[in-house]
C-alpha atoms as a PDB file:
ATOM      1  CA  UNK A   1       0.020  -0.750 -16.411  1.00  0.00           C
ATOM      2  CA  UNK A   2      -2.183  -3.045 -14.695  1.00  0.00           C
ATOM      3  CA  UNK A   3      -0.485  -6.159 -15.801  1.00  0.00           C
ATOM      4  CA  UNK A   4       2.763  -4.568 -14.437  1.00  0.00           C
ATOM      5  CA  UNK A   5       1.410  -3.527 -11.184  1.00  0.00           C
ATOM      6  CA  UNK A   6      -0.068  -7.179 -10.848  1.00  0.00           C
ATOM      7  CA  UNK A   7       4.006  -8.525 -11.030  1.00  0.00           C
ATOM      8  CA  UNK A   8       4.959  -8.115  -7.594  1.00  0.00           C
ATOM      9  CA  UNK A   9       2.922  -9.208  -4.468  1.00  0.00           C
ATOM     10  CA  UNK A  10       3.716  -8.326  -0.743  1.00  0.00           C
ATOM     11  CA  UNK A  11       3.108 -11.190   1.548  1.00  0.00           C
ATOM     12  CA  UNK A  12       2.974 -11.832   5.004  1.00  0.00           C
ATOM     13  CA  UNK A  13       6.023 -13.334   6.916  1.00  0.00           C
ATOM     14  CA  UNK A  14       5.670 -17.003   7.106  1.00  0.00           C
ATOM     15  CA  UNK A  15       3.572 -18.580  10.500  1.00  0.00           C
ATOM     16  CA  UNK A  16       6.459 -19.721  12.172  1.00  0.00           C
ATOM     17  CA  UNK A  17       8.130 -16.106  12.261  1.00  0.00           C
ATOM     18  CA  UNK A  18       5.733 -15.442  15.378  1.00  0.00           C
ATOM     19  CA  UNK A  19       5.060 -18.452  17.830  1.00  0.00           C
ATOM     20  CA  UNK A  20       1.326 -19.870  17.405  1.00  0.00           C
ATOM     21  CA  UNK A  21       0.332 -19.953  20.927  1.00  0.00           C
ATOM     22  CA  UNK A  22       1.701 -16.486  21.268  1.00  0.00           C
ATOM     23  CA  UNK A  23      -0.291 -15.147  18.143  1.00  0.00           C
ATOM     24  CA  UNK A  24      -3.256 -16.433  19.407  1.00  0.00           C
ATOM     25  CA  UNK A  25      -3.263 -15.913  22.720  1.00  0.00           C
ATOM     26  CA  UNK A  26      -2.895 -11.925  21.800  1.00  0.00           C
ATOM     27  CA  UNK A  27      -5.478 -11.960  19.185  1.00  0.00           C
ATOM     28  CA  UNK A  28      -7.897 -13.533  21.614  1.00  0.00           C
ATOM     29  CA  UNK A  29      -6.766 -10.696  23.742  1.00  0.00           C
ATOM     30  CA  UNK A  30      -6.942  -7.601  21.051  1.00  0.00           C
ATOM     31  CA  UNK A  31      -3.107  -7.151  22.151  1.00  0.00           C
ATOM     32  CA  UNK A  32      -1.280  -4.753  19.831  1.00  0.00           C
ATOM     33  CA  UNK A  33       2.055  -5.926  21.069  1.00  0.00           C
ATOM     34  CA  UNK A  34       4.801  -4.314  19.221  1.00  0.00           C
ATOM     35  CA  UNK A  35       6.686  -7.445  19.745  1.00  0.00           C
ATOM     36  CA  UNK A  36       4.190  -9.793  17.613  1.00  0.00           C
ATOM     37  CA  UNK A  37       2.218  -7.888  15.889  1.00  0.00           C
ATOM     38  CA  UNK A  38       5.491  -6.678  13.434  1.00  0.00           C
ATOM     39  CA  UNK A  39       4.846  -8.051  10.013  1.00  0.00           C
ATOM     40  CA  UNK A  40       7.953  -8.607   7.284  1.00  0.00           C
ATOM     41  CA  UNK A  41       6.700  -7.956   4.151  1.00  0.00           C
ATOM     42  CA  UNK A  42       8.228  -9.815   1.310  1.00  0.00           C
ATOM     43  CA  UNK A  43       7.672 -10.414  -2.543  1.00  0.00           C
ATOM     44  CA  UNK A  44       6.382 -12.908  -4.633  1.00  0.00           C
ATOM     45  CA  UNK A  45       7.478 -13.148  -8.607  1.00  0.00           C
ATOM     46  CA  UNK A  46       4.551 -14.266 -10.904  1.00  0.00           C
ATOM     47  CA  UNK A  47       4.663 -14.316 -14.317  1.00  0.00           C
ATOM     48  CA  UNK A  48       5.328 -11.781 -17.400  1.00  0.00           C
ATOM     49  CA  UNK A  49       2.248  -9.784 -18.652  1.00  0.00           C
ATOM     50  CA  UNK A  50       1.975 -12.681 -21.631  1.00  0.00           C
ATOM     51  CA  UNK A  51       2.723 -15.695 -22.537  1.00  0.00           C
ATOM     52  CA  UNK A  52       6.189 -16.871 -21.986  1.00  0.00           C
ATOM     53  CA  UNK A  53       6.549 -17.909 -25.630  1.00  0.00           C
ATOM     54  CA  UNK A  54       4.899 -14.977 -26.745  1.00  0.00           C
ATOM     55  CA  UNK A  55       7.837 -12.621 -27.954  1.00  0.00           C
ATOM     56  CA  UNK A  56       8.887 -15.658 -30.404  1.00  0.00           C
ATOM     57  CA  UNK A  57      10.975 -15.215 -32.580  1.00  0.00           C
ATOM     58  CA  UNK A  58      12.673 -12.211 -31.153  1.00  0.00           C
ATOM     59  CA  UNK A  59      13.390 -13.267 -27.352  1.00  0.00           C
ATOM     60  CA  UNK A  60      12.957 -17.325 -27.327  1.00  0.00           C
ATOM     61  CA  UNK A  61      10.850 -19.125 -24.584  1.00  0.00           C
ATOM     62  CA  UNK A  62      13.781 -20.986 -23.338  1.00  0.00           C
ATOM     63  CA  UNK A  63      15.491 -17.153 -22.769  1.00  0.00           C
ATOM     64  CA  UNK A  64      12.355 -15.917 -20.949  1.00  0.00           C
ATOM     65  CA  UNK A  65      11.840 -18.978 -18.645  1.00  0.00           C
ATOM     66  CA  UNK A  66      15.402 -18.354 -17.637  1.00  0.00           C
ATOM     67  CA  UNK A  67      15.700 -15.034 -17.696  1.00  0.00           C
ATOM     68  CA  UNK A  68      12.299 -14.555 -15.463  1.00  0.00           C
ATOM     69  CA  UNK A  69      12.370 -18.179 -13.765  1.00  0.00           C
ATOM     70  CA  UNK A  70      16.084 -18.295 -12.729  1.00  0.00           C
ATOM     71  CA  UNK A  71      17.443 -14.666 -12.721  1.00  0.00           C
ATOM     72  CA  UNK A  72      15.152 -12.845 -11.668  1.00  0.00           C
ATOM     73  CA  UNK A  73      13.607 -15.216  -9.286  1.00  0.00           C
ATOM     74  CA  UNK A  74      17.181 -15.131  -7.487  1.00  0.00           C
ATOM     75  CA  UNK A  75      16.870 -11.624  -6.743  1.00  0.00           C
ATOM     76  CA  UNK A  76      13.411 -11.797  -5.045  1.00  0.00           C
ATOM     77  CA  UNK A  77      14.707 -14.712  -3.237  1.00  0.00           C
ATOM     78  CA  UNK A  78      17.452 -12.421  -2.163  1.00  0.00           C
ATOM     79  CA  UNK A  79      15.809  -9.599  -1.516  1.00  0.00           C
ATOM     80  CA  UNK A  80      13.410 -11.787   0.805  1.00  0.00           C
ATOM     81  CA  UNK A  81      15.992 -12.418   2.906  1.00  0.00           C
ATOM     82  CA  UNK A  82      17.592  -9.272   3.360  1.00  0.00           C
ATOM     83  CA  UNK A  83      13.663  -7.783   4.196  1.00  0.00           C
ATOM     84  CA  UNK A  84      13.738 -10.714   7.121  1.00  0.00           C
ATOM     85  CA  UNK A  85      15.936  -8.687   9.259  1.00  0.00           C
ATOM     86  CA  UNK A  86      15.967  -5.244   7.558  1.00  0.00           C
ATOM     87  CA  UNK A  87      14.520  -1.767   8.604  1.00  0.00           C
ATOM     88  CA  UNK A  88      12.730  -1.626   4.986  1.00  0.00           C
ATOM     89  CA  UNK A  89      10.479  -4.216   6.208  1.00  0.00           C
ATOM     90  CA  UNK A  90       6.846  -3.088   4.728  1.00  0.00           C
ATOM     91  CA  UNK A  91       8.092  -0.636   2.076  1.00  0.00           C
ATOM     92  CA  UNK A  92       6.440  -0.586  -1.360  1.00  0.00           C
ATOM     93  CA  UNK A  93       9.373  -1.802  -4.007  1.00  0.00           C
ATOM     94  CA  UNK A  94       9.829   1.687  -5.132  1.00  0.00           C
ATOM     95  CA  UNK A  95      10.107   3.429  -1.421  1.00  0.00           C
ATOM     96  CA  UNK A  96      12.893   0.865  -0.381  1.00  0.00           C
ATOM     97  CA  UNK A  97      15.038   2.034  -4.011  1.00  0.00           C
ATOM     98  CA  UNK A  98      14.951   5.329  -3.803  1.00  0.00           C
ATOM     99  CA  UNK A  99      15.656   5.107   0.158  1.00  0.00           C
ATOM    100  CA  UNK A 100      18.091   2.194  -0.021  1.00  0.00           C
ATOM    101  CA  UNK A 101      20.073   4.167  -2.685  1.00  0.00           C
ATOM    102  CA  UNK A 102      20.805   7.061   0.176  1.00  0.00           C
ATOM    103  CA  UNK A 103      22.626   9.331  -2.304  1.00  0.00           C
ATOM    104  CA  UNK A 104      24.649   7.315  -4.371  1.00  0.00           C
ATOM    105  CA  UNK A 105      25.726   5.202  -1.459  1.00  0.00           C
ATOM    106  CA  UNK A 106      23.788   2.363  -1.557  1.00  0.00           C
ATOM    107  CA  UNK A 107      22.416   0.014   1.268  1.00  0.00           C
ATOM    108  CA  UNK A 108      22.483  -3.475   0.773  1.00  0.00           C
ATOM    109  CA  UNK A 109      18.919  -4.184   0.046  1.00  0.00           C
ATOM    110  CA  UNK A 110      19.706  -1.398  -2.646  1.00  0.00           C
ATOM    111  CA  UNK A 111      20.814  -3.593  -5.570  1.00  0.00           C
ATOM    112  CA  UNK A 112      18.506  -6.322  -5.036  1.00  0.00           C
ATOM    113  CA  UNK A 113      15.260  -4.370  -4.360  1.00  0.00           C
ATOM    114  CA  UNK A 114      16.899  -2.246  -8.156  1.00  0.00           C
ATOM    115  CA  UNK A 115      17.248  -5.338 -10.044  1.00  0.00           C
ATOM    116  CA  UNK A 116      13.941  -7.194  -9.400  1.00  0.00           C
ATOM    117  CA  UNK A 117      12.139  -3.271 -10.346  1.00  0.00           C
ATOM    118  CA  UNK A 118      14.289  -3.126 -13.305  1.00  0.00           C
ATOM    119  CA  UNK A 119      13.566  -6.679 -14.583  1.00  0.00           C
ATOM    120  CA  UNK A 120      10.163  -5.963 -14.471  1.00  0.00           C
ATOM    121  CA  UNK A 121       9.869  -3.030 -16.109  1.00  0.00           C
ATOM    122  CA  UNK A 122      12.057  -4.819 -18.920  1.00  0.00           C
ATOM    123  CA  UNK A 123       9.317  -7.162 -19.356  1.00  0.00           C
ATOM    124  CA  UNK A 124       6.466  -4.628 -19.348  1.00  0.00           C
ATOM    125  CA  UNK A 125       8.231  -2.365 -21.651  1.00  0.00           C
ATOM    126  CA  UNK A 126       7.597  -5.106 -24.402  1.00  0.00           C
ATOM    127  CA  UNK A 127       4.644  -6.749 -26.110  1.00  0.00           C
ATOM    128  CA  UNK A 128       4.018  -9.326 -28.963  1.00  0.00           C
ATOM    129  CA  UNK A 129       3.833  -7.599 -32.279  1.00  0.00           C
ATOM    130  CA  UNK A 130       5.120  -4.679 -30.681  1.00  0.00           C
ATOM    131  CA  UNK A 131       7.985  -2.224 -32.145  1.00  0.00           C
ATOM    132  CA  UNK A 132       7.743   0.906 -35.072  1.00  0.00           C
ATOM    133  CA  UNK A 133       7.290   4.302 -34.356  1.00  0.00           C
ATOM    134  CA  UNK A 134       5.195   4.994 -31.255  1.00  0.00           C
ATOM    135  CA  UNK A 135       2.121   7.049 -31.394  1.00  0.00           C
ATOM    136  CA  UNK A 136       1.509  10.509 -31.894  1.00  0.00           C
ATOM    137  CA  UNK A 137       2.414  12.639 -29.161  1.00  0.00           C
ATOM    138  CA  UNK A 138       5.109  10.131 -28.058  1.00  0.00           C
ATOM    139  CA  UNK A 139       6.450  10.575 -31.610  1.00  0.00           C
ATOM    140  CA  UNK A 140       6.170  14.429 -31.494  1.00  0.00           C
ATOM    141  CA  UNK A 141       8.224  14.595 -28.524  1.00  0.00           C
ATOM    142  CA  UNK A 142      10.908  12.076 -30.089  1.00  0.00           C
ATOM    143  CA  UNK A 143      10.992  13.994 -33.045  1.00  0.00           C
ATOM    144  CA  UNK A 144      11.249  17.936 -31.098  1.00  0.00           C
ATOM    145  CA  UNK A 145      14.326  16.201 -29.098  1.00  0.00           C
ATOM    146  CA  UNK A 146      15.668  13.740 -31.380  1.00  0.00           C
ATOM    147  CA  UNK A 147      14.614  15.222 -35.262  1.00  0.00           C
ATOM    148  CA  UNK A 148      12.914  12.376 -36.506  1.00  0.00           C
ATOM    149  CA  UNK A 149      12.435   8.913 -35.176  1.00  0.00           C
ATOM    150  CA  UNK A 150      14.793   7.412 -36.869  1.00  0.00           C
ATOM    151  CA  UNK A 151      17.695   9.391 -35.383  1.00  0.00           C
ATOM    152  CA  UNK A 152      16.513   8.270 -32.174  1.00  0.00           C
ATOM    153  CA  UNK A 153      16.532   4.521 -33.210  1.00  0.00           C
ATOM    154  CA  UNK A 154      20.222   5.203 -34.157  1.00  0.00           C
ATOM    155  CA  UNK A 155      21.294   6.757 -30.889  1.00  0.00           C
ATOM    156  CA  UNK A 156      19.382   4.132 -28.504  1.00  0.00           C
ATOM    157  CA  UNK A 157      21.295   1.651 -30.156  1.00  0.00           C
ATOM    158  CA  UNK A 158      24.632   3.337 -29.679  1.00  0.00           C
ATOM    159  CA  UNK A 159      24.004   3.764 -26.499  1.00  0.00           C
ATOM    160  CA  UNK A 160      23.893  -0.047 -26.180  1.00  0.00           C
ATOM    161  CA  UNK A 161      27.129  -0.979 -28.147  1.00  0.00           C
ATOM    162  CA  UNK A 162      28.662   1.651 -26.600  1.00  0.00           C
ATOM    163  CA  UNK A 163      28.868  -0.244 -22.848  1.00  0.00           C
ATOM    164  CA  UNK A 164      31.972  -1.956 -21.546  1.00  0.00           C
ATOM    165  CA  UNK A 165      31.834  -5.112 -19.480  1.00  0.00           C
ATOM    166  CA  UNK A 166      30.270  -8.015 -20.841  1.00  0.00           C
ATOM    167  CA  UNK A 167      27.901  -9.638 -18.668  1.00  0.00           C
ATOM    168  CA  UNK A 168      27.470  -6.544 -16.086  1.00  0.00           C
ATOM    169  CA  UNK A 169      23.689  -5.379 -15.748  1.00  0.00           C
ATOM    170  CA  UNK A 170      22.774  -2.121 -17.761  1.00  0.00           C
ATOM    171  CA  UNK A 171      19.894  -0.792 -19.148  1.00  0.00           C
ATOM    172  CA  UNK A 172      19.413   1.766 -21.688  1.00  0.00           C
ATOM    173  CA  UNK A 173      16.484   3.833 -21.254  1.00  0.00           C
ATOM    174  CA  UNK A 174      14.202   6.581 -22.711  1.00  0.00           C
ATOM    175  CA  UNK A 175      13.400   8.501 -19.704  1.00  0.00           C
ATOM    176  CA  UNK A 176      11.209  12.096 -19.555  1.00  0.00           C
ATOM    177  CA  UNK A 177      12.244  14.463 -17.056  1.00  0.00           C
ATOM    178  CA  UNK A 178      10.102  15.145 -13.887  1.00  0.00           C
ATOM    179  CA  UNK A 179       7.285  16.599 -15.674  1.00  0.00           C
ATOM    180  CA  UNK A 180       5.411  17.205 -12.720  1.00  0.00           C
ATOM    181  CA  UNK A 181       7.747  19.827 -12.136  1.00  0.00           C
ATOM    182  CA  UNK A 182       8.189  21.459 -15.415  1.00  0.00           C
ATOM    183  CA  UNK A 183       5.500  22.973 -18.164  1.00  0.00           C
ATOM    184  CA  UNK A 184       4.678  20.535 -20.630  1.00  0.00           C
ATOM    185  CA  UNK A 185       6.559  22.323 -23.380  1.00  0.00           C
ATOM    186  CA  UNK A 186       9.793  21.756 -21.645  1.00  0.00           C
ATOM    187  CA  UNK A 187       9.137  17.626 -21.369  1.00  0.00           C
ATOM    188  CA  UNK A 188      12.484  16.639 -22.863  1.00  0.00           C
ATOM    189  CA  UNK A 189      13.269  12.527 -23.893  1.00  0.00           C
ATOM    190  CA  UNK A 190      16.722  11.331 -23.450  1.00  0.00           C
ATOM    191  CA  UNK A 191      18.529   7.925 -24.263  1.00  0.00           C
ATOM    192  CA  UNK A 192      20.739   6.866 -21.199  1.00  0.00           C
ATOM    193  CA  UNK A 193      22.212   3.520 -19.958  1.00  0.00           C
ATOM    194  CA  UNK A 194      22.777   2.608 -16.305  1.00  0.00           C
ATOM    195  CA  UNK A 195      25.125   0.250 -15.017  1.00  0.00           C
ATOM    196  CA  UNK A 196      25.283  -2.526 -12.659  1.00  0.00           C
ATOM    197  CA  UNK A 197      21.941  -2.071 -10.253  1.00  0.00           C
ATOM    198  CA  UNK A 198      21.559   1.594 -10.869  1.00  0.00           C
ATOM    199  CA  UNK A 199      17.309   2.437 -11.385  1.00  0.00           C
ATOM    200  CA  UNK A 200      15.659   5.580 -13.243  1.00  0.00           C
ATOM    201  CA  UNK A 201      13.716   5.618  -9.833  1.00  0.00           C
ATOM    202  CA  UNK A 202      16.770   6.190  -7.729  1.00  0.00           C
ATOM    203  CA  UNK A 203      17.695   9.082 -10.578  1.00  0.00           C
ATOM    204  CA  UNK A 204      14.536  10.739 -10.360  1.00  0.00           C
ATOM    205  CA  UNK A 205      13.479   9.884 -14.279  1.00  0.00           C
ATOM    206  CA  UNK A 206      10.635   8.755 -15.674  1.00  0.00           C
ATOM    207  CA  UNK A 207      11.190   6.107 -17.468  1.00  0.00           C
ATOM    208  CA  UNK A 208       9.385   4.374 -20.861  1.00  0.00           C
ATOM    209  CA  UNK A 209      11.230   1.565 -21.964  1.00  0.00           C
ATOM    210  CA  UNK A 210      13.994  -0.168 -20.809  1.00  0.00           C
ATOM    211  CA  UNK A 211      16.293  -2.829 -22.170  1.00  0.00           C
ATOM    212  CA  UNK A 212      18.056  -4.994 -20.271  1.00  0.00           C
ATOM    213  CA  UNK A 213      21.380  -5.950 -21.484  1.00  0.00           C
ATOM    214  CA  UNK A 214      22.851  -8.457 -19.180  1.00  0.00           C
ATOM    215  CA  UNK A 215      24.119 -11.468 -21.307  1.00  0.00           C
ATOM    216  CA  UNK A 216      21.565 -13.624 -20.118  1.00  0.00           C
ATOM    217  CA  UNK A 217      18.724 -11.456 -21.740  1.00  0.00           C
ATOM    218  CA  UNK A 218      20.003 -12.244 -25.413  1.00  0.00           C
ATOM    219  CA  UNK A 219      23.387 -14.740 -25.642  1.00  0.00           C
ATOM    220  CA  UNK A 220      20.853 -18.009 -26.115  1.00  0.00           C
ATOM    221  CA  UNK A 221      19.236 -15.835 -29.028  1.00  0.00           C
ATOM    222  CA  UNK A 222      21.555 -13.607 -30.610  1.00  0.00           C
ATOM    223  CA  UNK A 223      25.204 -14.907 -28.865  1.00  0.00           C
ATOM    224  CA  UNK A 224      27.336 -11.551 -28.582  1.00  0.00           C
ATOM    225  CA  UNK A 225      25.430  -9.369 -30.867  1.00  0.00           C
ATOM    226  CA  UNK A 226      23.874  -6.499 -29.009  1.00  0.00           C
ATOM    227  CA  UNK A 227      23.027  -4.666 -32.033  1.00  0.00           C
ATOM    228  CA  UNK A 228      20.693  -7.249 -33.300  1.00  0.00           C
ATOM    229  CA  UNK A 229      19.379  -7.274 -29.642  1.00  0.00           C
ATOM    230  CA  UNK A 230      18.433  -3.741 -29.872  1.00  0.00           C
ATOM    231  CA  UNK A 231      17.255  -3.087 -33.379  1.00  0.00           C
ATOM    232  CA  UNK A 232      14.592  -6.390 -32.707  1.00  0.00           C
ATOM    233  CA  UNK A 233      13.451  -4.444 -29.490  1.00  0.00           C
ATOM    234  CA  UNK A 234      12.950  -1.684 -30.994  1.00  0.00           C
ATOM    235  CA  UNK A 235      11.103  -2.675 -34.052  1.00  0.00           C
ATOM    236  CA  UNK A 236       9.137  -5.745 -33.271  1.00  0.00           C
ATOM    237  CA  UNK A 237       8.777  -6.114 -29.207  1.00  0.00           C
ATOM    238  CA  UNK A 238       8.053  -2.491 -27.602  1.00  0.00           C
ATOM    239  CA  UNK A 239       4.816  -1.182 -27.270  1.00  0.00           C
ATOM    240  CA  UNK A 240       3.118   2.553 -27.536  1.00  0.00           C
ATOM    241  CA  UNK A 241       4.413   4.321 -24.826  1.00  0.00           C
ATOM    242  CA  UNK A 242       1.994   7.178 -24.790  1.00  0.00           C
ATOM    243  CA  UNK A 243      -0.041   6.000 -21.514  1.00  0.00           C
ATOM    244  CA  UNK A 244       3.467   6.273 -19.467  1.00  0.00           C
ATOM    245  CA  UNK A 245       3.613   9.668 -21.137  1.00  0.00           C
ATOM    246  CA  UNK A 246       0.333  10.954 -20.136  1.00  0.00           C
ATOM    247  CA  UNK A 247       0.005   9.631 -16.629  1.00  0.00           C
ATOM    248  CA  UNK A 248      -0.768  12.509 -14.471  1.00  0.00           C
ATOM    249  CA  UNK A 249       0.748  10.611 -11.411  1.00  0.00           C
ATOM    250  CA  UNK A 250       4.714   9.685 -11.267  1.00  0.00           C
ATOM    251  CA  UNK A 251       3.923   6.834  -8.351  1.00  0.00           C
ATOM    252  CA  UNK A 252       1.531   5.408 -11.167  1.00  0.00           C
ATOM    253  CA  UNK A 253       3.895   5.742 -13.910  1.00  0.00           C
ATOM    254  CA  UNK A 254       6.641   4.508 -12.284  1.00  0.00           C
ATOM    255  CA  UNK A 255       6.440   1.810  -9.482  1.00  0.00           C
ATOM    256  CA  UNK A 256       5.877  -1.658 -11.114  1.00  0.00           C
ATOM    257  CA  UNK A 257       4.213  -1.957  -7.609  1.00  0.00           C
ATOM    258  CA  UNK A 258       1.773   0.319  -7.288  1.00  0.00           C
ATOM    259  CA  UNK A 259      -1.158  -2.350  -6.241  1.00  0.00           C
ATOM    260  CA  UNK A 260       1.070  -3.084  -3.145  1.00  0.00           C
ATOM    261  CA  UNK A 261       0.356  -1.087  -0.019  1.00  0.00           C
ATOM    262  CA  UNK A 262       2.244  -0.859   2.478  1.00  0.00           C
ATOM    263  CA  UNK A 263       1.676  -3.668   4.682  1.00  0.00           C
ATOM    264  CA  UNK A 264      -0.667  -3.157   7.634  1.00  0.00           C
ATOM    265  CA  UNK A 265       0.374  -4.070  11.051  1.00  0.00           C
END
């Protein structure tokens, strides 16, 4: 996951968020002032774990650079100013979710902060020359829960015709239960889909691919057909899940942000 974790970058406020001869003068000083020493953390978008034409022919590189460059890039911009004046200021990505989502009641950094995790998980759930069954245990699991692999192919991509509401944000997932909470014979694989900003993190899955179906993601390549979409995902573009299957650690697994400490005052 190290390209993943690499997608997201906490940053210092800009200069002028503090006054310069104030900075100084309390550095010089060793002051600890609670006043100007607070530091707003926000988030930088760099680029997909390959190159952008690199999922040709399935997902173009005109889709990508406007999928990542425009869409995505809009929610980090928003996000950045919602953290300017927000009490998540220095949360990771995946603390300020599953906070920000307070019970189903969402803040407004919620959707934001959910849509810029989701993207890039979308992105790192895929890989050139990708797709076909996944490896061994992954495919063991798939075919305990599903009966064979190709049953689970069918039912992933019902659950992707199957949403209403053309151009609203939803994801369909294969998520594993907690299994740091369960015995590793009752690990149990599921397809759902998740609407508008809604994240497996906010749910408490685990989750191992994800496709994003906003329009945006496929209209330039495939117009209105969502089947196509799918079936190309899942037989040319996703990669061997079985690292997210094995990690021991759910922060690991699951935060596309786990190289991002909390930011130091």
């Amino acid at each position: 996951m190290a390209a993943f974790a690499s997608a997201l970058r906490v940053l210092p406020s800009p200069p002028a968020a503090v006054p310069r001869r104030l900075r100084s003068r309390e550095q010089r000083q060793g002051c600890r002032s609670r006043r100007y020493s607070k530091v707003v953390a926000y988030y930088a978008l760099t680029t997909p774990p390959y190159k952008l034409d690199a999922l040709e022919p399935y997902i173009s590189k005109r889709t990508v650079e406007l999928h990542w460059g425009k869409h995505q890039q809009d929610y980090v911009d928003s996000l950045n100013k919602q953290l300017a004046t927000s009490m998540f200021y220095g949360y990771t990505l995946e603390e300020l979710i599953k906070e920000a989502y307070n019970n189903g009641n969402p803040l407004p950094e919620y959707n934001n902060a959910a849509q810029v995790w989701n993207h890039h998980f979308f992105w790192e759930s895929m890989q050139p020359e990708g797709g076909g069954s996944p490896g061994r245990g992954v495919l063991q699991q798939i075919e305990k829960d599903f009966g064979s692999f190709t049953n689970f192919r069918e039912e992933f991509i019902r659950a992707a015709l199957s949403l209403l509401g053309s151009g609203w944000p939803v994801q369909a997932l294969l998520v594993q239960s907690d299994f740091l909470k369960l015995k590793r014979k009752e690990r149990k694989f599921s397809v759902v889909h998740t609407q508008n900003a809604i994240s497996p993190l906010a749910l408490g899955d685990i989750p191992l691919i994800n496709l994003d179906l906003w329009e945006h993601a496929y209209y330039l390549d495939y117009k209105d057909d969502r089947r196509i979409d799918a079936e190309e995902f899942l037989d040319h573009m996703i990669p061997d899940a079985e690292i997210r299957m094995h990690e021991r650690h759910l922060h690991h697994l699951m935060s596309c942000t786990k190289s991002v400490d909390r930011v130091k005052q």
